[in-house]
PDB file of N, CA and C in Angstrom:
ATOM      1  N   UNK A   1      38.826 -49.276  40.324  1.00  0.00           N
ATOM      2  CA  UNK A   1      38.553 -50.061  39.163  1.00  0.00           C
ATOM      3  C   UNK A   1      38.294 -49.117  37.987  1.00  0.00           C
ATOM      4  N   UNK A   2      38.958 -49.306  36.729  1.00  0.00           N
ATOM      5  CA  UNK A   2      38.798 -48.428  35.863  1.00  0.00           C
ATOM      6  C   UNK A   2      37.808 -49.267  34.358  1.00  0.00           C
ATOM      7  N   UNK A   3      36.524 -48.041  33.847  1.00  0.00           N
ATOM      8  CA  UNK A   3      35.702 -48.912  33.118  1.00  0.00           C
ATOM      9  C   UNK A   3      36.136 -48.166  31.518  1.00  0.00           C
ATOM     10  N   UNK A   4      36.088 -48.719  31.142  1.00  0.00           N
ATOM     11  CA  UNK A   4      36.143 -48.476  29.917  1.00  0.00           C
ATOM     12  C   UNK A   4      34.917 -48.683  28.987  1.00  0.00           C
ATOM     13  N   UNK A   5      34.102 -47.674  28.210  1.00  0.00           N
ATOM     14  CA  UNK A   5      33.109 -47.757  27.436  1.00  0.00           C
ATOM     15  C   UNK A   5      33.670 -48.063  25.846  1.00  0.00           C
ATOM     16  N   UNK A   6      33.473 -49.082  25.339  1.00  0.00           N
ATOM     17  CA  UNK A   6      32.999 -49.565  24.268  1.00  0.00           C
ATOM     18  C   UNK A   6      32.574 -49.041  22.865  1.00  0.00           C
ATOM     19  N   UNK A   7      31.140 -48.976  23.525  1.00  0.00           N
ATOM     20  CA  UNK A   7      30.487 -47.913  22.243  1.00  0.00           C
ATOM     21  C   UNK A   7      30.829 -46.760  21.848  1.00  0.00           C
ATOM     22  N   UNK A   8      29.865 -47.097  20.738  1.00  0.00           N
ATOM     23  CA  UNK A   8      30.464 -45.400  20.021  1.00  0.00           C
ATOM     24  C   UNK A   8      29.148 -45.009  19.588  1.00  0.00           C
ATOM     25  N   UNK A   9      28.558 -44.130  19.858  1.00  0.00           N
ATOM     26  CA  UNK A   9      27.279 -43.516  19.188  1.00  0.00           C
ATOM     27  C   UNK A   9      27.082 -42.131  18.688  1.00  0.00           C
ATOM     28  N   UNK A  10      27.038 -42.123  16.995  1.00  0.00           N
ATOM     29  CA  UNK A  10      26.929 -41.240  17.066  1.00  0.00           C
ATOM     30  C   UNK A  10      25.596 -40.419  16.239  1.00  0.00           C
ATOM     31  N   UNK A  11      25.672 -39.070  16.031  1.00  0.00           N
ATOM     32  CA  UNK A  11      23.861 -38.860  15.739  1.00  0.00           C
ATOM     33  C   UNK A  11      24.330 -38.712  14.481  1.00  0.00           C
ATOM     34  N   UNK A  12      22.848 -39.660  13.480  1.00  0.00           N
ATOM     35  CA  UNK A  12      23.129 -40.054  12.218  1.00  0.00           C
ATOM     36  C   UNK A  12      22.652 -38.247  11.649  1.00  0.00           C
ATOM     37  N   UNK A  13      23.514 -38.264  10.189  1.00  0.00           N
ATOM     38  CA  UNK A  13      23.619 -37.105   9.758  1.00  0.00           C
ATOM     39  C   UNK A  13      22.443 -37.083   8.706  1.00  0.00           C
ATOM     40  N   UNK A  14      21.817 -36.095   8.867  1.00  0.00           N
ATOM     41  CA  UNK A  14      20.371 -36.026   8.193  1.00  0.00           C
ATOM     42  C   UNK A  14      21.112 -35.235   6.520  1.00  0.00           C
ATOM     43  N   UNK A  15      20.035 -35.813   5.302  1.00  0.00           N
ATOM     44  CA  UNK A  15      20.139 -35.596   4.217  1.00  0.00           C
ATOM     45  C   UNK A  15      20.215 -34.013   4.037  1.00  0.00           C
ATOM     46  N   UNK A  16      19.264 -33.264   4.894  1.00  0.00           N
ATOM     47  CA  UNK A  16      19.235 -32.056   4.601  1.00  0.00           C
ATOM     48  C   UNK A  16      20.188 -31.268   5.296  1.00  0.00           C
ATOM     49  N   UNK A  17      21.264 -31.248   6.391  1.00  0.00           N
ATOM     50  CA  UNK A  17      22.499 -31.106   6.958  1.00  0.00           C
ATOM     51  C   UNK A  17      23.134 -30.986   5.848  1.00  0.00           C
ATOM     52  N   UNK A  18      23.204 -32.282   5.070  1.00  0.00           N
ATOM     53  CA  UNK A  18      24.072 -32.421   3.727  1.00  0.00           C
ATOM     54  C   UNK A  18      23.888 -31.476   2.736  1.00  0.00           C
ATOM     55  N   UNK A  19      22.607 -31.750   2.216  1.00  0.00           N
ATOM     56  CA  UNK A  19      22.362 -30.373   1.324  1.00  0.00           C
ATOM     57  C   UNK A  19      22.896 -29.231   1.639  1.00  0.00           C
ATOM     58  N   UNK A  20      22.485 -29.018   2.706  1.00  0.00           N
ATOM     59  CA  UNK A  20      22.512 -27.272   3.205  1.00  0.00           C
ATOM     60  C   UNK A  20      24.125 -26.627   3.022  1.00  0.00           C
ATOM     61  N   UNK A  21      24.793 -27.658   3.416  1.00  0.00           N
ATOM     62  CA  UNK A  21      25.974 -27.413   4.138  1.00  0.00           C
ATOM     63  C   UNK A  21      26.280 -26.608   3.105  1.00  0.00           C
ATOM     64  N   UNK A  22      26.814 -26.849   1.929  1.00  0.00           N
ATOM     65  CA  UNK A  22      27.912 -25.574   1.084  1.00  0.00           C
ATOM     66  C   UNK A  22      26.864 -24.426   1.291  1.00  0.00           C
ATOM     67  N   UNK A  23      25.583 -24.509   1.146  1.00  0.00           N
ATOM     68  CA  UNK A  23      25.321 -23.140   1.609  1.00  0.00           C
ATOM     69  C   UNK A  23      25.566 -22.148   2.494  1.00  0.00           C
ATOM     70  N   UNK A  24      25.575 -22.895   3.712  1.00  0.00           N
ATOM     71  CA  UNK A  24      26.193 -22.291   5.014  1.00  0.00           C
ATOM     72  C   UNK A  24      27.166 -21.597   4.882  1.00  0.00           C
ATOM     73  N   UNK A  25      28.071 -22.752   4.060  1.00  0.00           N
ATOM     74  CA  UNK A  25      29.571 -22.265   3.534  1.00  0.00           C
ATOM     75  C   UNK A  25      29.796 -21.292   3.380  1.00  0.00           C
ATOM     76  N   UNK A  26      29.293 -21.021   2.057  1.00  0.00           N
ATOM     77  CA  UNK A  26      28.841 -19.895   1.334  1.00  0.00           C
ATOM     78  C   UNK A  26      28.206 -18.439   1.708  1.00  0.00           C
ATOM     79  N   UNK A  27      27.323 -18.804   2.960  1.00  0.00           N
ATOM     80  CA  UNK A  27      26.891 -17.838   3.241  1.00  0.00           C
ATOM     81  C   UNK A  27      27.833 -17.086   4.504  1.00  0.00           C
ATOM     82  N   UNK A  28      28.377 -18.321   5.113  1.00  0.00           N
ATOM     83  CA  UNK A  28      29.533 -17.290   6.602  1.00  0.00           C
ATOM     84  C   UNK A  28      30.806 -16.676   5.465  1.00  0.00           C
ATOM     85  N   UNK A  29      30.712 -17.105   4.718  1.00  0.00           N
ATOM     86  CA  UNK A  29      31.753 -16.236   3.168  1.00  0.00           C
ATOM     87  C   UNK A  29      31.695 -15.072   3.223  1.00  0.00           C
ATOM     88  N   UNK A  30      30.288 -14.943   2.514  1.00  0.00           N
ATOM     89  CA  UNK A  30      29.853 -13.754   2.549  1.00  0.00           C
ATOM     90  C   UNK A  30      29.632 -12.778   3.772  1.00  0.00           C
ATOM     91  N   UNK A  31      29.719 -13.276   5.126  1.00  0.00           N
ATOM     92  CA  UNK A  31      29.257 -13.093   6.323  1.00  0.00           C
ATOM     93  C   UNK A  31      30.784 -12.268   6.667  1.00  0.00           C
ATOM     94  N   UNK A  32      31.886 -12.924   6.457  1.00  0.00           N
ATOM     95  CA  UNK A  32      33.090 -12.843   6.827  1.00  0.00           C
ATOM     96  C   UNK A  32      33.311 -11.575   6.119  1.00  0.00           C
ATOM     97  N   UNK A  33      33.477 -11.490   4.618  1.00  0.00           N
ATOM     98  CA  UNK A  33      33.721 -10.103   4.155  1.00  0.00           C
ATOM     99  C   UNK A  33      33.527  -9.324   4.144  1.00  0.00           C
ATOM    100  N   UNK A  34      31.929  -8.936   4.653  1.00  0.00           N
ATOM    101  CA  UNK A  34      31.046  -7.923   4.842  1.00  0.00           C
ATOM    102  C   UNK A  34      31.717  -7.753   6.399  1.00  0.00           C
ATOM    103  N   UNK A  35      31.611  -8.427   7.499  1.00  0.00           N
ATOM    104  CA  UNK A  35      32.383  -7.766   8.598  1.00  0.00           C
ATOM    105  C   UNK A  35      33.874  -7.185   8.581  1.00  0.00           C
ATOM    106  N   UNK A  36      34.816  -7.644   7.467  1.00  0.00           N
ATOM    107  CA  UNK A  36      36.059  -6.992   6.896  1.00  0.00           C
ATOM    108  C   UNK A  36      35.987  -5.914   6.289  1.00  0.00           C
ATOM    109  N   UNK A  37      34.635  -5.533   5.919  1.00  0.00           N
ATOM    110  CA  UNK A  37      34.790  -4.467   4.891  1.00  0.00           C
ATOM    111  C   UNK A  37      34.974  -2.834   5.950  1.00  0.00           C
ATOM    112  N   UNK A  38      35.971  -1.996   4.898  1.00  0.00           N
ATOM    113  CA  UNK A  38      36.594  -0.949   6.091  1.00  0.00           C
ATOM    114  C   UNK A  38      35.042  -0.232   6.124  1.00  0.00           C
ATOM    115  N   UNK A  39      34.210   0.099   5.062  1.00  0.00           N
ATOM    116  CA  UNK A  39      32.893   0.434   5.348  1.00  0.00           C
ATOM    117  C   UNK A  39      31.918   0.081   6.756  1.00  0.00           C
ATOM    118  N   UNK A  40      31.751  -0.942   6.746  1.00  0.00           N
ATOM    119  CA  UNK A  40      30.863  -1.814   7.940  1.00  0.00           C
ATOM    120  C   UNK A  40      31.831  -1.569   8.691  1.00  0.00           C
ATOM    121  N   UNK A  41      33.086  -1.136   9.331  1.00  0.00           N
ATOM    122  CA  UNK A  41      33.668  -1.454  10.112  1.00  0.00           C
ATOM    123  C   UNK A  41      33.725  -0.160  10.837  1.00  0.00           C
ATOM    124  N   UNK A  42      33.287   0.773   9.632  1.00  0.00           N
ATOM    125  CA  UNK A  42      33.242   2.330  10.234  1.00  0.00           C
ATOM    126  C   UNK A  42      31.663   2.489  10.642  1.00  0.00           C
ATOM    127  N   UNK A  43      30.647   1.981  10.028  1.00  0.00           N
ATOM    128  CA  UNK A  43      29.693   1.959  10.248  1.00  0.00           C
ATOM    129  C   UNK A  43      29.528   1.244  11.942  1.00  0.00           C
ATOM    130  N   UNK A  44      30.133   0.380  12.592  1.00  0.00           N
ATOM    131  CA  UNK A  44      29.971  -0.075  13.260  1.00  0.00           C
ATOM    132  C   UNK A  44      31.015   0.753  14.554  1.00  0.00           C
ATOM    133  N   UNK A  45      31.655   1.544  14.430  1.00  0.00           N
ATOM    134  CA  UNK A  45      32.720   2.521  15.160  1.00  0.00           C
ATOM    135  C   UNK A  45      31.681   3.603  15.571  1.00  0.00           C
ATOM    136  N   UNK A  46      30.726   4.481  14.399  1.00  0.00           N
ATOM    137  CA  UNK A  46      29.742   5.607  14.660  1.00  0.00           C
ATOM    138  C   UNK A  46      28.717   4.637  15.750  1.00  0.00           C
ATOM    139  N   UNK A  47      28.255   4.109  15.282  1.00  0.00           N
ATOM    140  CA  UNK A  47      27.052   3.126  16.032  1.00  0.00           C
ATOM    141  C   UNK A  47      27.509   3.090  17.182  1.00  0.00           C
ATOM    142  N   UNK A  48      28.863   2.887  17.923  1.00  0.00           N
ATOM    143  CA  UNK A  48      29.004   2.609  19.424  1.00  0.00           C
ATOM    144  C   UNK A  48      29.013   4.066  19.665  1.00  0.00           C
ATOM    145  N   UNK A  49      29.242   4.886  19.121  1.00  0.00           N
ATOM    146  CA  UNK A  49      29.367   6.363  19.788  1.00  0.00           C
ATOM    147  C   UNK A  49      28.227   6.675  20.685  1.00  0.00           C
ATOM    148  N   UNK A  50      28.212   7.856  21.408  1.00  0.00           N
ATOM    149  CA  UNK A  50      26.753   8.137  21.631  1.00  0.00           C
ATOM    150  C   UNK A  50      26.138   9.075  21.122  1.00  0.00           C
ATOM    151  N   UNK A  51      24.992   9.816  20.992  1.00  0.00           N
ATOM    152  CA  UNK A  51      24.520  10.542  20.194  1.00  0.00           C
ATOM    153  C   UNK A  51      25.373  12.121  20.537  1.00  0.00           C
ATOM    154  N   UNK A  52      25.929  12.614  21.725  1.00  0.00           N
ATOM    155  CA  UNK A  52      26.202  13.223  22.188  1.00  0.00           C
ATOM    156  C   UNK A  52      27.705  13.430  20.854  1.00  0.00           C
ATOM    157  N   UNK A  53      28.724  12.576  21.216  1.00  0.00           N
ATOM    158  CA  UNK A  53      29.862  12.182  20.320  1.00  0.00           C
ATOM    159  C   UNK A  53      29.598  12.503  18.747  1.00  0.00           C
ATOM    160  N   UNK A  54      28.338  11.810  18.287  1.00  0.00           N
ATOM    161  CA  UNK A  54      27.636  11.616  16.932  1.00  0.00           C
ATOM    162  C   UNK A  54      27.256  13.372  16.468  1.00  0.00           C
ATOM    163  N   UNK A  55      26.574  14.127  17.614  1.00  0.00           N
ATOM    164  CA  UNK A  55      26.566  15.429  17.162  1.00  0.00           C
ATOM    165  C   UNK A  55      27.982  16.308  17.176  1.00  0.00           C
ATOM    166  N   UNK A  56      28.578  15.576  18.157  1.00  0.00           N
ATOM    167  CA  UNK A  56      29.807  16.664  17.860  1.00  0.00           C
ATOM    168  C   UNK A  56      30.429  16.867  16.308  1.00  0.00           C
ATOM    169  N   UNK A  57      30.544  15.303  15.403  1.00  0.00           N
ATOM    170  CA  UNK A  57      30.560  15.571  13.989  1.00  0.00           C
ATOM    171  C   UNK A  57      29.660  15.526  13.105  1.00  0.00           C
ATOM    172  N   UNK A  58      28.622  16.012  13.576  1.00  0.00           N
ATOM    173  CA  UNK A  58      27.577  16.735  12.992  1.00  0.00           C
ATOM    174  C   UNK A  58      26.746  15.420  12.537  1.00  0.00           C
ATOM    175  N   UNK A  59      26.632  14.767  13.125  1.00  0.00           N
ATOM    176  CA  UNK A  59      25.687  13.462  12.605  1.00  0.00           C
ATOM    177  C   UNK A  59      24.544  12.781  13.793  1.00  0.00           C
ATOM    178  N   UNK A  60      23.722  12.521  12.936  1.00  0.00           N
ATOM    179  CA  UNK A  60      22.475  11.416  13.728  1.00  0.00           C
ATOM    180  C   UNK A  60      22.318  10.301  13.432  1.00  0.00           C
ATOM    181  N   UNK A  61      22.278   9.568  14.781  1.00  0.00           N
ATOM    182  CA  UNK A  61      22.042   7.785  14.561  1.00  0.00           C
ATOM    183  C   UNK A  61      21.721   7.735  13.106  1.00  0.00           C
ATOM    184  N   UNK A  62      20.441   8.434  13.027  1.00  0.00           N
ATOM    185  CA  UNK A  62      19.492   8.069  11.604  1.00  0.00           C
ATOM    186  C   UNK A  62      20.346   8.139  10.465  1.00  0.00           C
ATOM    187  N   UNK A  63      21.509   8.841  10.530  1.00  0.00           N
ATOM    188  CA  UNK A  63      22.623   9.407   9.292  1.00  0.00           C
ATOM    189  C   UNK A  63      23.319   8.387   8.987  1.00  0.00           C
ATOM    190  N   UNK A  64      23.856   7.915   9.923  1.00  0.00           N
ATOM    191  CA  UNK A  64      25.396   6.832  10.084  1.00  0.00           C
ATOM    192  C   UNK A  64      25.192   6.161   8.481  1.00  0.00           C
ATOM    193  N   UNK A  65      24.459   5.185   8.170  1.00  0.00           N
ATOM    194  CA  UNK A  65      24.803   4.576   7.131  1.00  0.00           C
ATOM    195  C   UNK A  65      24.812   5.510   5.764  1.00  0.00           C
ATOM    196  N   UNK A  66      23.949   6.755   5.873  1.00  0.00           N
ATOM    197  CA  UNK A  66      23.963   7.598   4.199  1.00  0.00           C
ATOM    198  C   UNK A  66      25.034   8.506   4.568  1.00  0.00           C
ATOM    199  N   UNK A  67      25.562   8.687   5.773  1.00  0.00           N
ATOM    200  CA  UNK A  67      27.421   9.278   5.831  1.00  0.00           C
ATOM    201  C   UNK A  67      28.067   8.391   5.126  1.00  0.00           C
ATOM    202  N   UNK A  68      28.291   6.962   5.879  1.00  0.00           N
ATOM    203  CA  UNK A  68      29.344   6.052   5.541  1.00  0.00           C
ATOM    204  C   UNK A  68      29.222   5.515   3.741  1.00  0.00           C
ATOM    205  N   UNK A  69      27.982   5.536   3.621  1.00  0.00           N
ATOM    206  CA  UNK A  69      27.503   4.614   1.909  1.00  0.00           C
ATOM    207  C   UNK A  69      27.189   5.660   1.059  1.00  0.00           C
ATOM    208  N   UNK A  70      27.202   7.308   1.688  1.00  0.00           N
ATOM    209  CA  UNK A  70      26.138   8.100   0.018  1.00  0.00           C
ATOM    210  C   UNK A  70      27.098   8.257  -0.490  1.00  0.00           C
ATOM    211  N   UNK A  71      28.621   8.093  -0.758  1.00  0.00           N
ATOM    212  CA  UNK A  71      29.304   8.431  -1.693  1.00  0.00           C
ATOM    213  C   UNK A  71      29.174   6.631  -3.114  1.00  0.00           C
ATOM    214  N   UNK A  72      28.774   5.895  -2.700  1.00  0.00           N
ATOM    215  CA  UNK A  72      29.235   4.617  -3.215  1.00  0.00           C
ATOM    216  C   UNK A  72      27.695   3.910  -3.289  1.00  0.00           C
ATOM    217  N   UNK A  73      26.599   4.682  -3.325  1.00  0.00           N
ATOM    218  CA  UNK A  73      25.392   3.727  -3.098  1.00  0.00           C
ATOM    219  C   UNK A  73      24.641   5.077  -3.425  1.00  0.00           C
ATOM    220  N   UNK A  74      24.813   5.998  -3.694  1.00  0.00           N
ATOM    221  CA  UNK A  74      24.389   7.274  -4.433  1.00  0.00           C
ATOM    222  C   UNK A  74      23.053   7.365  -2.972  1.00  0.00           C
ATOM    223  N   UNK A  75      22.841   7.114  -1.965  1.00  0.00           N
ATOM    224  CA  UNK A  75      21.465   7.407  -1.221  1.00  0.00           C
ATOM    225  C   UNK A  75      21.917   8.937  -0.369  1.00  0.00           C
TER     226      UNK A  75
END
C-alpha cells in the first residue's frame, strides 16, 4: 500500500534571517576573494610546510606573513 503525505511544513523564516542575509552575502564575497588572492594562497603553501622545509628558505613560522605582506603592507 503506498501513502502519500499531504502536508507541507515548513520553518517560518525569521525577520532577522532576512535582515542579515545580504550581509552574509557580502561577507562570503569578501571571504571568496581573500581565499583567491595569490598572496593568502602563498601564505597558506609556507604554513603547510614544516619548520624543517621553512628553514631550508631561511624562514620561521613566526615570518610567513612579514615574508609574504612586507613588500605591500610595509611591516
Amino acid at each position: 500500500m503506498a501513502l502519500i503525505d499531504t502536508t507541507h511544513s515548513t520553518a517560518p523564516i525569521s525577520l532577522g534571517k532576512i535582515l542579515t542575509a545580504p550581509f552574509r552575502a557580502i561577507g562570503r564575497f569578501f571571504v571568496a576573494i581573500m581565499e583567491n588572492n595569490s598572496r593568502v594562497q602563498r601564505v597558506d603553501a609556507l604554513n603547510a610546510m614544516t619548520d624543517e622545509q621553512l628553514a631550508e628558505r631561511g624562514l620561521r613560522r613566526e615570518d610567513i606573513v612579514r615574508h609574504v605582506f612586507g613588500d605591500y603592507m610595509h611591516i
